[in-house]
Every structure is written in C-alpha cells, then in structure tokens.
Protein backbone atom coordinates (compact mmCIF):
# COMPACT_ATOMS: atom_id res chain seq x y z
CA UNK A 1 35.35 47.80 -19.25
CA UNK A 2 33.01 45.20 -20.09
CA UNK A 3 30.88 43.75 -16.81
CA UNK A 4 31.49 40.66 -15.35
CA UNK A 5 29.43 37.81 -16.14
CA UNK A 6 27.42 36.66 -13.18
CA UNK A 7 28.28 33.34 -11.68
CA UNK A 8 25.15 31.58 -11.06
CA UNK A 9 23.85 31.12 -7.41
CA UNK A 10 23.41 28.30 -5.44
CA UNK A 11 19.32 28.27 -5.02
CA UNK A 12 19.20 26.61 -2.26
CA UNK A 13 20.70 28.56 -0.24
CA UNK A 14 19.85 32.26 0.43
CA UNK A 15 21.05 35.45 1.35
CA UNK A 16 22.27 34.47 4.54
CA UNK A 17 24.03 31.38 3.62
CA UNK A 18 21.11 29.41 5.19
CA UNK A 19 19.59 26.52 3.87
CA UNK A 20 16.08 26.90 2.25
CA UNK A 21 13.57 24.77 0.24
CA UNK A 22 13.46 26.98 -3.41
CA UNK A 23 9.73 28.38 -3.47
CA UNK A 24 8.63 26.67 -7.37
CA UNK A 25 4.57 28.30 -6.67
CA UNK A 26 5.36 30.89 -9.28
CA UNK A 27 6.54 28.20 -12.12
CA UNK A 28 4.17 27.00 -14.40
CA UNK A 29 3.73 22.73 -14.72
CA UNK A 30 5.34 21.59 -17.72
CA UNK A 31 6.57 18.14 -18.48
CA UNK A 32 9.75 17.08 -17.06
CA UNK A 33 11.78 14.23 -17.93
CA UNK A 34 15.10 13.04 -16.36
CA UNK A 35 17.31 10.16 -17.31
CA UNK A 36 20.19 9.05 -15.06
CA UNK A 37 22.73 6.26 -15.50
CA UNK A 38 25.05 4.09 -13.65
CA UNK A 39 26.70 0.64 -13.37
CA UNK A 40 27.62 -1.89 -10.78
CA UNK A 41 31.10 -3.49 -11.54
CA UNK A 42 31.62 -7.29 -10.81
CA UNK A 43 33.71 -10.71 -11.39
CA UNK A 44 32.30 -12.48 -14.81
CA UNK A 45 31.47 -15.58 -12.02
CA UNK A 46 29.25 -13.22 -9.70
CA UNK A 47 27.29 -11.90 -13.10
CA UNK A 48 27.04 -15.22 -14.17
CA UNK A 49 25.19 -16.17 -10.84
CA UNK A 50 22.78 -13.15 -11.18
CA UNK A 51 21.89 -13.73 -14.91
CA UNK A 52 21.16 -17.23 -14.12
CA UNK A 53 18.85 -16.48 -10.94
CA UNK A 54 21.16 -18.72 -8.54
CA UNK A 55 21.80 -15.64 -5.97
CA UNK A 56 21.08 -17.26 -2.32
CA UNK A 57 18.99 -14.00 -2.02
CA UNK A 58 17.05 -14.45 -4.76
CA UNK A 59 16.01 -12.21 -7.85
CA UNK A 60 18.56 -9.76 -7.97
CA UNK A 61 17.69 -7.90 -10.88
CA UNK A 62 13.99 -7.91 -10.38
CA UNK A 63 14.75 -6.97 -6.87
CA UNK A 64 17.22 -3.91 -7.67
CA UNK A 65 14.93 -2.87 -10.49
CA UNK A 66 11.21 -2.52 -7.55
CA UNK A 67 13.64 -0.94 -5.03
CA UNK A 68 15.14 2.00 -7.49
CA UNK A 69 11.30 3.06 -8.16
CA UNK A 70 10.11 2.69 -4.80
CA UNK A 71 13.36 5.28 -3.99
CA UNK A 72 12.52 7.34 -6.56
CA UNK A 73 8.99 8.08 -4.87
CA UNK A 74 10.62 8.20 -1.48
CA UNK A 75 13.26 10.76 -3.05
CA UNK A 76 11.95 13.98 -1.13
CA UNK A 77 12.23 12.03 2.35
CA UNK A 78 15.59 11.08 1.54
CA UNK A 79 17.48 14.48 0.05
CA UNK A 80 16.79 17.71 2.07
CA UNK A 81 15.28 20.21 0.47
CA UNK A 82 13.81 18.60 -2.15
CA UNK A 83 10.33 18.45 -3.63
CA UNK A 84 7.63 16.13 -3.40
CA UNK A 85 6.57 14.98 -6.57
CA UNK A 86 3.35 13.00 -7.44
CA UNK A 87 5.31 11.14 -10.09
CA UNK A 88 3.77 9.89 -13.42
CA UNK A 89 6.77 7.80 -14.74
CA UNK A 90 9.46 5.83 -13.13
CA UNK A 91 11.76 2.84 -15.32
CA UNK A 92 14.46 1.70 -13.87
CA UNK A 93 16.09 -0.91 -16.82
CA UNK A 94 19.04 -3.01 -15.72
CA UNK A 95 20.57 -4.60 -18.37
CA UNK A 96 24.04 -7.26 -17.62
CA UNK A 97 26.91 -6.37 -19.61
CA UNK A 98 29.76 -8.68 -20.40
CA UNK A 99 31.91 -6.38 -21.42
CA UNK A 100 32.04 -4.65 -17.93
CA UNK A 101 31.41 -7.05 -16.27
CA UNK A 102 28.10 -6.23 -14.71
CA UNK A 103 24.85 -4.42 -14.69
CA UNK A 104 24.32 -1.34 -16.20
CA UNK A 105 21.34 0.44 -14.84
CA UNK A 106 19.49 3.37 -16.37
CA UNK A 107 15.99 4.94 -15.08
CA UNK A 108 13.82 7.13 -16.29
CA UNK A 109 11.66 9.66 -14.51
CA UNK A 110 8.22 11.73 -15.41
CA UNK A 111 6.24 14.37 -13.88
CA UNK A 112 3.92 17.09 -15.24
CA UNK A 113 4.82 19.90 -12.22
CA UNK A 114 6.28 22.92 -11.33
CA UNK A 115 9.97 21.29 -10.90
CA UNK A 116 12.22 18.56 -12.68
CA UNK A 117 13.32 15.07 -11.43
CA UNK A 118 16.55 14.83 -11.48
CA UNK A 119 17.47 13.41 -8.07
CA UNK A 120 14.33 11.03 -8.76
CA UNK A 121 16.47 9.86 -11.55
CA UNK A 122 19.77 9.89 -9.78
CA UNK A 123 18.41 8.19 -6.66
CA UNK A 124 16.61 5.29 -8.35
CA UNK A 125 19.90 4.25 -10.21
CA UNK A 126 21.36 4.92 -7.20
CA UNK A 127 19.47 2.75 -4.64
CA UNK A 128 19.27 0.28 -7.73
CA UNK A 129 23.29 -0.36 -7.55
CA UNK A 130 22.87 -0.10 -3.77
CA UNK A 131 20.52 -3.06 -3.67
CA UNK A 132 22.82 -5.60 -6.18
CA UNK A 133 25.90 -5.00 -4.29
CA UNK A 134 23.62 -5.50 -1.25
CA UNK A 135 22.37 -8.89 -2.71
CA UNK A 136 25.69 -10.09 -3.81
CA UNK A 137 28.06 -9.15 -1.41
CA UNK A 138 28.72 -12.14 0.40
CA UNK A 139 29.56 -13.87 -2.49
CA UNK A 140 31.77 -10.61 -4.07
CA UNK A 141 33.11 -7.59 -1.66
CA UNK A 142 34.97 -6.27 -4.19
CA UNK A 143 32.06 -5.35 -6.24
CA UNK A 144 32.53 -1.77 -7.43
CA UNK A 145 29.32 1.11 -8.07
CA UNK A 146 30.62 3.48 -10.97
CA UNK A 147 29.12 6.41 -13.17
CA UNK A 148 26.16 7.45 -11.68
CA UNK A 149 25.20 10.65 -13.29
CA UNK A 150 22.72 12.35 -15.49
CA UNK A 151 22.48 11.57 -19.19
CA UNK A 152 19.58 14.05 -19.80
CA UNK A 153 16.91 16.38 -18.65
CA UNK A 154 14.18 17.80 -20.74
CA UNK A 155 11.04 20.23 -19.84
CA UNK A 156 11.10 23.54 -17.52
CA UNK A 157 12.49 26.75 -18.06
CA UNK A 158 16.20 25.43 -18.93
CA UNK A 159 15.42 23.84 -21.40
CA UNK A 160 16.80 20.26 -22.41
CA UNK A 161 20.48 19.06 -21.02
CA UNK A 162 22.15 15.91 -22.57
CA UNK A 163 25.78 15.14 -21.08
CA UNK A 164 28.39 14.68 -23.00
CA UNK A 165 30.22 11.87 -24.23
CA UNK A 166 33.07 12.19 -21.70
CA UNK A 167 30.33 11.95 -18.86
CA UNK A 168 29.32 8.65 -19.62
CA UNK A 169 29.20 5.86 -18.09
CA UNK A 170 32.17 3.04 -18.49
C-alpha cells in the first residue's frame, strides 16, 4: 500500500492548536518579491470625477496610491502573527480602466530577509481600494472592491508562484 501523501500544516499554528509567530532565525535572507492585485468597481460618472481630479476630497488616486505603502510598512501591526519587515520596495500603481469601470490597483513589494511579503502586497492593494471607496463614497455607495489576490511571489525556499489565469482579476 503506497503511503499517504502528507497534507501540509498550517505553520502558524502548533502542536496544540495554539497560535504562534513561525520562528524564520534559521532561514537564510534571500530576495523576496510579491505582487498582489485588485480593483475597485464604479459608475463611468464617479471614474470620470476621479480621473479629472474634481473629488470634493481631493486627489484620490495620489491619495490611495501614499496610503497602500504606508499599510504595507504598517503590515505587521495590522495582521497577527506576522513579521516585521524593514522593507526595500513598495509600488502601489493604480491605473483607471474604462472597461471596468474603475481603478485597477497592483503593488509591488521587496525585501532582502529571512521571510516573503506577501501580506505586504495584499494589504497595500488592499488599504489602496479601501481608501478610493473611502474618498468617493458619498458621491457612489454602490462602489464595489473585487479580486484582491496574489499574482506572484518569487525568492525563499518555495521558490517562485504565479497564479493562474482563472485567479485574475476582472
């Protein structure tokens, strides 16, 4: 009888079933880049406003695009158990999209460390489509936050992810 493959293990949890920061002292720095994706959904009218600059609370974009980094750095005091990182790199590009319509927001994230950046990535396009719904809500409610996920990892010891095409974002 052949053995079972081994399902892999939640590491953030141990033995017990108790919560636990994952020791990375052991793991060697390497270069670690994560890329994460997402898109705020919106009226052609209320895009319109934002790619013109007339939102009553100002610079949307610019404003979306300073808060997603600043969350990236904060990352670690927002998700338990994670890491702090001394980060090296951190894009956030927001680009408007007609064919949506709305904004579709993609950041990039760099460290040279023991541990990858992948919820740096996730939670600066995260906070990013937090911060235009928060600027143009008043003038939209029905404005809809879609996608966010992971479009690719590279560095540490597994090795480079890229998602698939059915993971994308609309």
């Amino acid at each position: 009888m052949a053995a079972k493959p081994k399902s892999p293990a939640l590491t953030h949890i141990d033995a017990r079933g108790e919560a636990r920061m994952v020791d990375v002292s052991a793991k060697p720095d390497t270069t670690r880049v994560a890329v994460a994706e997402g898109c705020v959904v919106m009226s052609r009218a209320t895009l319109d406003l934002i790619v013109k600059g007339d939102a009553a609370k100002g610079d949307v974009l610019g404003t979306a695009r300073i808060a997603g980094i600043m969350a990236a750095k904060r990352t670690s005091d927002l998700i338990p158990l994670c890491h702090p990182l001394a980060l090296s790199k951190v894009t956030l590009d927001i680009e408007p999209d007609d064919a949506l319509p709305g904004c579709r927001l993609r950041a990039t994230v760099k460290v040279k460390g023991p541990t990858g950046v992948e919820m740096e990535a996730l939670t600066a396009v995260s906070v990013g489509c937090l911060t235009i719904y928060d600027m143009i809500k008043a003038v939209e409610r029905g404005v809809r936050i879609e996608g966010i996920h992971l479009v690719e990892k590279r560095g540490g010891k597994s090795g480079h992810y890229r998602a698939t095409r059915g993971t994308a974002s609309p």
